[in-house]
Protein backbone atom coordinates (compact mmCIF):
# COMPACT_ATOMS: atom_id res chain seq x y z
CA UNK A 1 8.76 3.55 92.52
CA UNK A 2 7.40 6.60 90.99
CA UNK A 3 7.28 9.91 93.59
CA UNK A 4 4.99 12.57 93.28
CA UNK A 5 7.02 14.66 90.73
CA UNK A 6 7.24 11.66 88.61
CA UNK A 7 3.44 11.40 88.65
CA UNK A 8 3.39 15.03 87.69
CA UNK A 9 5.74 14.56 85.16
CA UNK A 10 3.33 11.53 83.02
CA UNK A 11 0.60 13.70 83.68
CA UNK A 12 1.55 16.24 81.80
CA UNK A 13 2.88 14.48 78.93
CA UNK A 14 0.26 12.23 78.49
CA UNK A 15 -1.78 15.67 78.11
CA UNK A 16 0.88 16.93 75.52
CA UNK A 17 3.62 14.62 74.49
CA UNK A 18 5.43 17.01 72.62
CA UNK A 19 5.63 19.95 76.22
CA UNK A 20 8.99 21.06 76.15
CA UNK A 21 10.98 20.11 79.23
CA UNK A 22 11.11 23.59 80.13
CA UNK A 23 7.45 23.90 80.72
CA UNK A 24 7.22 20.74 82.17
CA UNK A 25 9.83 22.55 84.47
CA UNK A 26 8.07 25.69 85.04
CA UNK A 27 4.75 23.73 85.87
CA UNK A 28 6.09 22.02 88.36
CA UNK A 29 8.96 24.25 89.78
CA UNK A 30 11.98 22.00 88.57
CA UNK A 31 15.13 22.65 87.29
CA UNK A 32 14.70 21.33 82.98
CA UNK A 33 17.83 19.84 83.83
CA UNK A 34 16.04 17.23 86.89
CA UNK A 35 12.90 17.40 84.24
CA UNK A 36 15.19 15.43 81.24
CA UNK A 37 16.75 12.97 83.94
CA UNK A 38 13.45 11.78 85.31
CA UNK A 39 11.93 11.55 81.58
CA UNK A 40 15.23 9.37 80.60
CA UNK A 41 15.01 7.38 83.41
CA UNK A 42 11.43 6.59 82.75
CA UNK A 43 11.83 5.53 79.54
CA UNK A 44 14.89 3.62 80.47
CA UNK A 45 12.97 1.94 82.73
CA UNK A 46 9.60 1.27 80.38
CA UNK A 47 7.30 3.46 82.47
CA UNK A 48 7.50 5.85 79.32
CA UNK A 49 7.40 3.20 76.37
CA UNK A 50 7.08 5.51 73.34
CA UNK A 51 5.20 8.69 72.04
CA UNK A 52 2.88 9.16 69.45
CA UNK A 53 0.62 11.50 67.71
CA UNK A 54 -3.26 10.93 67.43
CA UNK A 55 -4.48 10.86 63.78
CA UNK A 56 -8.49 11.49 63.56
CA UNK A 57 -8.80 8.05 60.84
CA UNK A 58 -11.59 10.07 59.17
CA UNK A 59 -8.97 11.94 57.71
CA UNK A 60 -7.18 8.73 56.26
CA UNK A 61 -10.29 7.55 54.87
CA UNK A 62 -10.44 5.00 57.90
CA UNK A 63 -14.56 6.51 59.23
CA UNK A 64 -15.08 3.29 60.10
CA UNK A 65 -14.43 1.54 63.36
CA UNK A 66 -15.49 -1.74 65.24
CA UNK A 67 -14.48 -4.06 67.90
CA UNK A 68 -14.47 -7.75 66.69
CA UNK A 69 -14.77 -11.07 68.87
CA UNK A 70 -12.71 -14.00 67.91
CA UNK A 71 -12.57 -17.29 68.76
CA UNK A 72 -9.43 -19.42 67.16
CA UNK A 73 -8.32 -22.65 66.50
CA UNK A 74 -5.57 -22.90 68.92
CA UNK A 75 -4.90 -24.34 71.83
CA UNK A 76 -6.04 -23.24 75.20
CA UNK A 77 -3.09 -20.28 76.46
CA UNK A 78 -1.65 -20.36 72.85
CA UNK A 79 -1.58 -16.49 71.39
CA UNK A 80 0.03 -17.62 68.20
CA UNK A 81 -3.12 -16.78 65.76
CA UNK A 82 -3.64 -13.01 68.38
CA UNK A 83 0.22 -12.61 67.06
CA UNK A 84 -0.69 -12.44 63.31
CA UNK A 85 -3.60 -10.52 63.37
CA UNK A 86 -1.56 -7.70 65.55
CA UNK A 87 0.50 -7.69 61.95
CA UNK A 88 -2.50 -6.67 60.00
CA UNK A 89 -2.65 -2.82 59.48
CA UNK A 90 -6.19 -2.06 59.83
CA UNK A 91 -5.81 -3.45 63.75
CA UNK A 92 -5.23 -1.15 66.37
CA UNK A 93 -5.40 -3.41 69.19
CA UNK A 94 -5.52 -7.63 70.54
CA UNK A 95 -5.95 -8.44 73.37
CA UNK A 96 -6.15 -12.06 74.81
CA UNK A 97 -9.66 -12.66 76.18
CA UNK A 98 -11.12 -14.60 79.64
CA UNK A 99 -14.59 -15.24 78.58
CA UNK A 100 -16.37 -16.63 75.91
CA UNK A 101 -13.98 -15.49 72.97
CA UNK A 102 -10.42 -15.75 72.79
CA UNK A 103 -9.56 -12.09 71.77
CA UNK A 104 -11.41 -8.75 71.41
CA UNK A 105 -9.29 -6.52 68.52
CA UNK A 106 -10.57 -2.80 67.29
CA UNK A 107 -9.64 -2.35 63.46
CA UNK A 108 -10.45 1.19 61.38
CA UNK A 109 -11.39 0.44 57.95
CA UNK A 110 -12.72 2.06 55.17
CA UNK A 111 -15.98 1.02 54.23
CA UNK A 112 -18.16 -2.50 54.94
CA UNK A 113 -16.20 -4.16 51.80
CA UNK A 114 -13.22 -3.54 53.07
CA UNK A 115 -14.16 -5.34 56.04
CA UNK A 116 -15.36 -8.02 54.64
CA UNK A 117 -11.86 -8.32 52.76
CA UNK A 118 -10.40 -8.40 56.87
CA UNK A 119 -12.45 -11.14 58.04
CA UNK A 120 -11.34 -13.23 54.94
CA UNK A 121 -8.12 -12.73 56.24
CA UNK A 122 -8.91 -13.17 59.17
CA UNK A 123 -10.04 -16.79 58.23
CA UNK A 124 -7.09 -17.39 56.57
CA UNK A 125 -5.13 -16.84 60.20
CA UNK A 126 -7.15 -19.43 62.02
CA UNK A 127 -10.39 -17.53 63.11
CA UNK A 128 -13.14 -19.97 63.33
CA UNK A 129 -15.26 -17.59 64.35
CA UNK A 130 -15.98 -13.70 64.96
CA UNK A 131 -18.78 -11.10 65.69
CA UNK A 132 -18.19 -7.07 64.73
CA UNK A 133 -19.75 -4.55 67.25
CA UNK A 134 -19.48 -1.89 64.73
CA UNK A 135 -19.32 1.94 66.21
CA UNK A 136 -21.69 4.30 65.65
CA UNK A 137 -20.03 7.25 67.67
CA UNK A 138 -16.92 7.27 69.92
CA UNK A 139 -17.42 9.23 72.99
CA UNK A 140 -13.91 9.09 74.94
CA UNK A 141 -10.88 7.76 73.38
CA UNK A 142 -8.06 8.11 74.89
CA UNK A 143 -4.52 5.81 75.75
CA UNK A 144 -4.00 7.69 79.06
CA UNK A 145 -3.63 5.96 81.88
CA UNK A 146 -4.54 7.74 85.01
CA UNK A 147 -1.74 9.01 87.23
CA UNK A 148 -2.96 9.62 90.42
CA UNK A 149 -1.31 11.99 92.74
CA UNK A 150 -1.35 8.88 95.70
CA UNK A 151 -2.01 5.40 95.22
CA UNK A 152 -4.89 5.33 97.71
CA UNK A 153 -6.78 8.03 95.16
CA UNK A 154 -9.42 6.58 92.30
């Protein structure tokens, strides 16, 4: 169960992953000693399952973004064709659909040939299927999760 300085804790580092523990201390009037426990204990315990630094794709050549829907030929439940396209490096995220499609996946490519090249592969995997909502501007991305101070807040 996370308590209220835990809360404050992920809140913080999802704002800055890299805060020393001494700020993180300082902000929220703990010893950096208690600070370090909590983190290790978080991450021990998956709450905290990794950190990462945000790359604008732009600056990797990668300016262009969409969300694709896939349906596969597999059966109903099965996530075994959702496993290889997570292994392509242009895809950022699967996820395993309820709806009409079987998975929704965002990918940052370069230019419309190179996807083109990705949903040939994509074939090859066993996608029977797909439609690209390409994006034309982003306005919020983020992985934060919100950490409210009580559950009962939203």
């Amino acid at each position: 169960m996370l308590d209220k300085t835990d809360k404050a804790i992920l809140r913080l580092l999802q704002q800055n992953a890299r805060m020393p523990n001494a700020e993180i201390a300082r902000k929220i009037k703990l010893a950096p000693s208690a600070v370090l426990k909590r983190i290790q204990r978080m991450e021990q315990e998956k709450i905290i399952t990794g950190y990462e630094a945000k790359i604008d794709p732009r600056a990797l050549g990668l300016g262009m973004g969409s969300f694709i829907k896939i349906h596969a030929d597999e059966k109903l439940g099965e996530v075994t064709v959702g496993k290889k396209i997570a292994a392509l490096p242009e895809v950022q995220e699967v996820h395993f659909m309820a709806g009409d499609f079987y998975y929704l996946i965002k990918v940052r490519e370069k230019d419309p040939e190179a996807h083109v090249s990705l949903v040939r592969k994509l074939g090859r995997l066993g996608v029977r299927d797909c439609q690209t909502l390409l994006i034309l501007q982003t306005v919020k991305d983020t992985s934060a999760i919100p950490v409210y101070e009580k559950d009962a807040e939203k």
